[in-house]
Each structure stands twice: as C-alpha cells, then as structure tokens.
Protein backbone atom coordinates (compact mmCIF):
# COMPACT_ATOMS: atom_id res chain seq x y z
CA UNK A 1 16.58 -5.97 37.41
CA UNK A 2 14.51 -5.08 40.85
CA UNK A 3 16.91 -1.71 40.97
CA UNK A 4 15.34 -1.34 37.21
CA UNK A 5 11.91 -1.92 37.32
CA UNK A 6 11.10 1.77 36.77
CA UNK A 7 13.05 2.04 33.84
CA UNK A 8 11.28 -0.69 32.51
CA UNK A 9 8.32 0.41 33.34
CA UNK A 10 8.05 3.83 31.68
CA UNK A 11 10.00 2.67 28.50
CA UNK A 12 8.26 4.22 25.71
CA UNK A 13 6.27 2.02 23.50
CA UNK A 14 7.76 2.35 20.10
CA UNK A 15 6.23 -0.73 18.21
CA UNK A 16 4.66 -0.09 15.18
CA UNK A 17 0.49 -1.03 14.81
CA UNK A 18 0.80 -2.20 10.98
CA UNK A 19 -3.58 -2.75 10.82
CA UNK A 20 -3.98 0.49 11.88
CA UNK A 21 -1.09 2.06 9.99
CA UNK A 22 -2.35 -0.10 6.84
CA UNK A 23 -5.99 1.21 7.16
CA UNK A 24 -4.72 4.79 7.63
CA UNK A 25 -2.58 4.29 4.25
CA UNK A 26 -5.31 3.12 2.44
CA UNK A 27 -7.94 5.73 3.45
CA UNK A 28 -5.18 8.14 2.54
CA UNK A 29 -5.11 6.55 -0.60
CA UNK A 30 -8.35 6.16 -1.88
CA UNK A 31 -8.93 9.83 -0.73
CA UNK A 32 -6.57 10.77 -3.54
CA UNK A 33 -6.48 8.44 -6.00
CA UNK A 34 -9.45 7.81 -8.57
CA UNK A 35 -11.72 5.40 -7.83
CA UNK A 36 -10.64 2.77 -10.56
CA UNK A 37 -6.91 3.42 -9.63
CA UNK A 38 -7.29 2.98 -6.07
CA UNK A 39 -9.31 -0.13 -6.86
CA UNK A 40 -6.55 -1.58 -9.18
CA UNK A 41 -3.88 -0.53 -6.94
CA UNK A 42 -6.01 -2.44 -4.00
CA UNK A 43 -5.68 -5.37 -6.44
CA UNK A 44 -2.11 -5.54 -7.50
CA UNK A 45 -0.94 -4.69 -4.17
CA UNK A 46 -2.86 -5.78 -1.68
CA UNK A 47 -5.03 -8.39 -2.87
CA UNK A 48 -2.15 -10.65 -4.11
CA UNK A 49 -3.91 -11.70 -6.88
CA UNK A 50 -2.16 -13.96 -9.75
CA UNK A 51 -1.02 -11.57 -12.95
CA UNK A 52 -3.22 -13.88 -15.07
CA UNK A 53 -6.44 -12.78 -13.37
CA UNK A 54 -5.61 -9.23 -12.09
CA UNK A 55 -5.26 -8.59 -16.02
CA UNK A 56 -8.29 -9.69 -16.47
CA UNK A 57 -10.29 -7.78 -13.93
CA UNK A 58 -8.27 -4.75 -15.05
CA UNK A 59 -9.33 -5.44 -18.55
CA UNK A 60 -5.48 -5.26 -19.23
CA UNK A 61 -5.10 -6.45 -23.22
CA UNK A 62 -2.00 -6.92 -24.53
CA UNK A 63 -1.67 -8.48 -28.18
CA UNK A 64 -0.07 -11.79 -26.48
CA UNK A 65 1.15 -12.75 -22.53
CA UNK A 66 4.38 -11.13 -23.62
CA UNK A 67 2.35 -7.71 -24.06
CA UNK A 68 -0.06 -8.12 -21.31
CA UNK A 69 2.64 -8.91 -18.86
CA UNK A 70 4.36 -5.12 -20.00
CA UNK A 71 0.95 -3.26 -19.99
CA UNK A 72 0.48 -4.55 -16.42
CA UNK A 73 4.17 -3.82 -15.11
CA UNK A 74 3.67 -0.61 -16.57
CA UNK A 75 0.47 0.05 -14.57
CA UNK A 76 1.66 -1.22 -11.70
CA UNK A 77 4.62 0.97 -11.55
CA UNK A 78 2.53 3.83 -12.30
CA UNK A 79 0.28 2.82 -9.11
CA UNK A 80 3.16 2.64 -7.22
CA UNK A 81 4.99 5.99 -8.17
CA UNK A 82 1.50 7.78 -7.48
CA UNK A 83 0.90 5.89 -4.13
CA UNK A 84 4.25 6.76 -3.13
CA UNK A 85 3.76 10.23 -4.26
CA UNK A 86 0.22 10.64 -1.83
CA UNK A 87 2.35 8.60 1.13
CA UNK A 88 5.13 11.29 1.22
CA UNK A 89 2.89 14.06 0.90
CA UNK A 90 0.56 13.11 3.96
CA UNK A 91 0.50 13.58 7.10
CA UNK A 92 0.97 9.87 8.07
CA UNK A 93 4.04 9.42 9.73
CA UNK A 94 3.50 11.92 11.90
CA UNK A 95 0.46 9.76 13.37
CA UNK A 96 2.14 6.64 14.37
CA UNK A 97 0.33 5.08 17.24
C-alpha cells in the first residue's frame, strides 16, 4: 500500500452529494412547474405525508376513500411524469459535484 499511496491519493472523488443534488432538483423544479404543482408535488413526494391528509391539503374530493385514493394516484402520477419530464430536460446531470 506504501508503493500506492499516490494512486490513492489522486483517486477521483466520484461520490454523489444527494443535499445538494436534491436542492438543485427542486429549484429546477419549481422553476418549471406551477406554483400549486410544485407545491403538491413537494407534498406527495417529499414531504411524506399520509394519503389521508395530503388529500386534504390538496383539496382532493373523491365521492368516497375508494375515489379519493384514484384522484390522488392519478395526480401523483401526473406529478411524477412532468417532474421526470423537467429532470431529463435539464442540465442537471451534467453538474454533479
């Protein structure tokens, strides 16, 4: 390992800063998503908030749980398609600290 130390040394750091890489996403984010989107999407997928209650700060209504639990599915994959959508066509990954 002595023979090796410079090798060690100057290995390049490859690690991956997920705070910064998670603020970057999000500023991305709520650059192009509406205000109340980027909001519920900060809710459903960050805030890991219980279906019950994100429903009701979305003002989600469904005509029973049955129905409310399909109106938010549906809004949460419509949150994720678009966030996905922004990701891909940013220029985040070539950023990585």
């Amino acid at each position: 390992l002595e023979h090796h130390a410079q090798e060690v040394n100057n290995k390049i750091d490859d690690s991956i800063n997920f705070e910064e890489t998670m603020r970057r996403v999000l500023v991305e984010l709520e650059k192009h998503m509406m205000p109340k989107r980027f909001e519920a999407f900060k809710i459903l997928f960050i805030g890991n908030v219980p279906e019950d209650e994100a429903a009701l700060v979305l003002r989600l209504r469904g005509r029973n749980k049955g129905g409310q639990k399909k109106i938010l599915a549906a809004h949460r994959d419509s949150l994720s398609k678009e966030a996905k959508r922004i990701i891909a066509e940013s220029d985040i990954a070539e950023y990585w600290p």
